[in-house]
C-alpha atoms as a PDB file:
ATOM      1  CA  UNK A   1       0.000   0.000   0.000  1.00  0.00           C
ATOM      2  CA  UNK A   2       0.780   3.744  -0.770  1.00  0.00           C
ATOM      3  CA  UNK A   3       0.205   6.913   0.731  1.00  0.00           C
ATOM      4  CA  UNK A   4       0.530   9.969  -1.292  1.00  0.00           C
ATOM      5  CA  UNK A   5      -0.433  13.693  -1.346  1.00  0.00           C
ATOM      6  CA  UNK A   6      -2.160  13.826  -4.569  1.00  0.00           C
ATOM      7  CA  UNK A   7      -6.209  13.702  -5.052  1.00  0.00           C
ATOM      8  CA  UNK A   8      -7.670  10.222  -5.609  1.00  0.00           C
ATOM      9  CA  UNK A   9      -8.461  10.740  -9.380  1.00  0.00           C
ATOM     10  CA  UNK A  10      -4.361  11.486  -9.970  1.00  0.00           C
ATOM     11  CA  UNK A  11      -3.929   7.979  -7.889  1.00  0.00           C
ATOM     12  CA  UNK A  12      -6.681   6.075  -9.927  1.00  0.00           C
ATOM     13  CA  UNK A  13      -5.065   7.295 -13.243  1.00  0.00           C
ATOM     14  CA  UNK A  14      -1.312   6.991 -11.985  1.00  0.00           C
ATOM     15  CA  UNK A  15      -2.044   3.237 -11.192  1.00  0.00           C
ATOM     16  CA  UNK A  16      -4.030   2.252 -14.437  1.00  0.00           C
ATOM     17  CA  UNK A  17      -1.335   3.944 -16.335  1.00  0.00           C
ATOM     18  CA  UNK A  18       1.767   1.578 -14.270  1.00  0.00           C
ATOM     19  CA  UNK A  19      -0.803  -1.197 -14.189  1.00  0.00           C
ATOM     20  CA  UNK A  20       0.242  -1.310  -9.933  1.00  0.00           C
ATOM     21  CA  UNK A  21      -0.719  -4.235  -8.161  1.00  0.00           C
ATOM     22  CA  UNK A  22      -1.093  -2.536  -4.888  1.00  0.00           C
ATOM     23  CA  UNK A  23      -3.970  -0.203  -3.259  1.00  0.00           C
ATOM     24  CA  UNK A  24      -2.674   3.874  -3.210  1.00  0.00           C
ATOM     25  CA  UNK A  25      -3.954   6.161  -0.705  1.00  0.00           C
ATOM     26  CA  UNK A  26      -4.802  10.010  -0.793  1.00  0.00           C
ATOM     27  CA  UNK A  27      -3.820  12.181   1.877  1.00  0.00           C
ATOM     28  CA  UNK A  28      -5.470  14.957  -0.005  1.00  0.00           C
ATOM     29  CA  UNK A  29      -6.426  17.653   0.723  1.00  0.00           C
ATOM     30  CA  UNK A  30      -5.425  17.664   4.790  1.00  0.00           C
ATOM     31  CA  UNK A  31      -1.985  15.488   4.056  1.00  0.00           C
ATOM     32  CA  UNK A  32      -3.151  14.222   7.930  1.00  0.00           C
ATOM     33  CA  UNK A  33      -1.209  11.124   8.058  1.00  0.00           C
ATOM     34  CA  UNK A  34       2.006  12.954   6.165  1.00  0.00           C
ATOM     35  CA  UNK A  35       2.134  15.886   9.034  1.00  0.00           C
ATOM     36  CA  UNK A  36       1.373  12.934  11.827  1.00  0.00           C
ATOM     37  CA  UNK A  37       4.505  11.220  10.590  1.00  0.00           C
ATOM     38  CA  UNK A  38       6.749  14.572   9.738  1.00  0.00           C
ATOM     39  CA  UNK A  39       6.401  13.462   5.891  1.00  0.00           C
ATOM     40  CA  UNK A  40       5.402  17.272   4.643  1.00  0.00           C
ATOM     41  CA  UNK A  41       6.900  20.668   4.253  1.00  0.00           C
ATOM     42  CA  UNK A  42       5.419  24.193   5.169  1.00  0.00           C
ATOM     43  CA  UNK A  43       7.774  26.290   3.123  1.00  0.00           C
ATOM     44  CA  UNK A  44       6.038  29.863   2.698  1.00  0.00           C
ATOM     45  CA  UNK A  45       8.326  30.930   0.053  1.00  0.00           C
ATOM     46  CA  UNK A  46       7.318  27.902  -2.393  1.00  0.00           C
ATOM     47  CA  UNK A  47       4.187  28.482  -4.078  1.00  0.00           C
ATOM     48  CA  UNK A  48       2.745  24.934  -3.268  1.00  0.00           C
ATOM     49  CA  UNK A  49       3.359  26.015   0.424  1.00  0.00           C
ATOM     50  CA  UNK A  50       2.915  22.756   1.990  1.00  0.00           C
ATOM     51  CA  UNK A  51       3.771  19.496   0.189  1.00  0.00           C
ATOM     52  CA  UNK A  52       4.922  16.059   0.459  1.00  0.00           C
ATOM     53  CA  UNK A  53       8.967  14.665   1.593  1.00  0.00           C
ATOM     54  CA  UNK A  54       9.647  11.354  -0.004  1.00  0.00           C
ATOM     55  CA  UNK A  55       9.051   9.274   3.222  1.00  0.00           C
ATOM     56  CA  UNK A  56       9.061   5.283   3.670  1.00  0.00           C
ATOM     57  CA  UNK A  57       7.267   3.294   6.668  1.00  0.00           C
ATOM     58  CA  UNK A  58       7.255  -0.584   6.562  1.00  0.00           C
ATOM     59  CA  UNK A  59       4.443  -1.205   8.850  1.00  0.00           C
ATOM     60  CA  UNK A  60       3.891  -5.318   9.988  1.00  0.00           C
ATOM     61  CA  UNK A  61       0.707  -6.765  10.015  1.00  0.00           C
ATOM     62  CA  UNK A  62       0.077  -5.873  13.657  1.00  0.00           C
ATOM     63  CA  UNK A  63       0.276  -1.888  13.083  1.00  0.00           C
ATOM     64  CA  UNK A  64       4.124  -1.742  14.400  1.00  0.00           C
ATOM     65  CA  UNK A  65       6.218   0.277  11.986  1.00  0.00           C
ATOM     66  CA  UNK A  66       9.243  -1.718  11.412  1.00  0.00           C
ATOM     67  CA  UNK A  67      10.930   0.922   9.450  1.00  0.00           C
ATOM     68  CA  UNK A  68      11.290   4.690   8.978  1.00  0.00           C
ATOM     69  CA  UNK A  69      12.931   6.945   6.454  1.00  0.00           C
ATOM     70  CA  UNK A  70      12.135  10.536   5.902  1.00  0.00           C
ATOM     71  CA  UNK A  71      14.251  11.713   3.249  1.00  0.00           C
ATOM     72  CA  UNK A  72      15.033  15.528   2.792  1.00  0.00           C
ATOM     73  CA  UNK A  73      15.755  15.214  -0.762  1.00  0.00           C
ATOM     74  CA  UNK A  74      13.758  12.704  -2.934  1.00  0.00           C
ATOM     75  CA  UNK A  75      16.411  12.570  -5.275  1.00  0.00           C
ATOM     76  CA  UNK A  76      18.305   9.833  -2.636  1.00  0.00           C
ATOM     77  CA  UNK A  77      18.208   6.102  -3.726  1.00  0.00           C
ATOM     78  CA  UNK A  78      15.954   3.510  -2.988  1.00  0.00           C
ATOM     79  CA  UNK A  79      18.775   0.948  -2.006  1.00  0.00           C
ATOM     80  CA  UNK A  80      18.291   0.421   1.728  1.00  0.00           C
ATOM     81  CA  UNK A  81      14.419   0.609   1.154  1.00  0.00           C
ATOM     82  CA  UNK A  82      14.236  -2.170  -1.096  1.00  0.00           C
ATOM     83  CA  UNK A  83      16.992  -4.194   1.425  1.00  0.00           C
ATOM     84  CA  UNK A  84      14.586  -3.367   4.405  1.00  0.00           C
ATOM     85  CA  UNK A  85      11.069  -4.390   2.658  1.00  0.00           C
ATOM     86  CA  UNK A  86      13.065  -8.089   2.276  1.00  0.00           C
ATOM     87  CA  UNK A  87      14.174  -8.094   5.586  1.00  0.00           C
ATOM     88  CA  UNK A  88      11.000  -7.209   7.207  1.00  0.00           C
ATOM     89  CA  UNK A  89       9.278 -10.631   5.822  1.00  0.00           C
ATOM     90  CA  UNK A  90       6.710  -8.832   3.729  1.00  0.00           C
ATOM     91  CA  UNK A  91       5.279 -10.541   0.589  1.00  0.00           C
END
């Protein structure tokens, strides 16, 4: 599962288009869950003001998040993500 910032339809459209296999959620408009976990930016000099940091949670089964990265620039590799979803047991 995903979480991003953008409206539904964009999420319905982005995963027909990648033909995804797994369920994307909207934090749109509020972006809630992204200032609960310190996933967004409030920067009043860009003119999207608040918007989304490339963030990664591996969450278990039971709710427990396993892993955490909150990346400053989303420009930084996937590497340990990738090494931490196979460690974690998920399928």
């Amino acid at each position: 599962m995903g979480v991003s910032a953008d409206a539904p339809g964009t999420l319905v459209a982005f995963t027909k288009e990648n033909n995804l296999h797994h369920q994307l959620l909207s934090d749109f408009p509020r972006r809630t869950m992204l200032t609960a976990y310190d996933a967004v930016i409030t920067d009043p000099a860009s003119p999207i003001f608040r918007y989304a940091k490339r963030a990664y949670f591996i969450v278990d089964r039971q709710g427990v998040i396993r892993y955490t990265k909150v990346q400053e620039n989303p420009l930084e590799l996937l590497k340990p993500e990738v090494q931490a979803l196979k460690e974690s047991g998920a399928k």
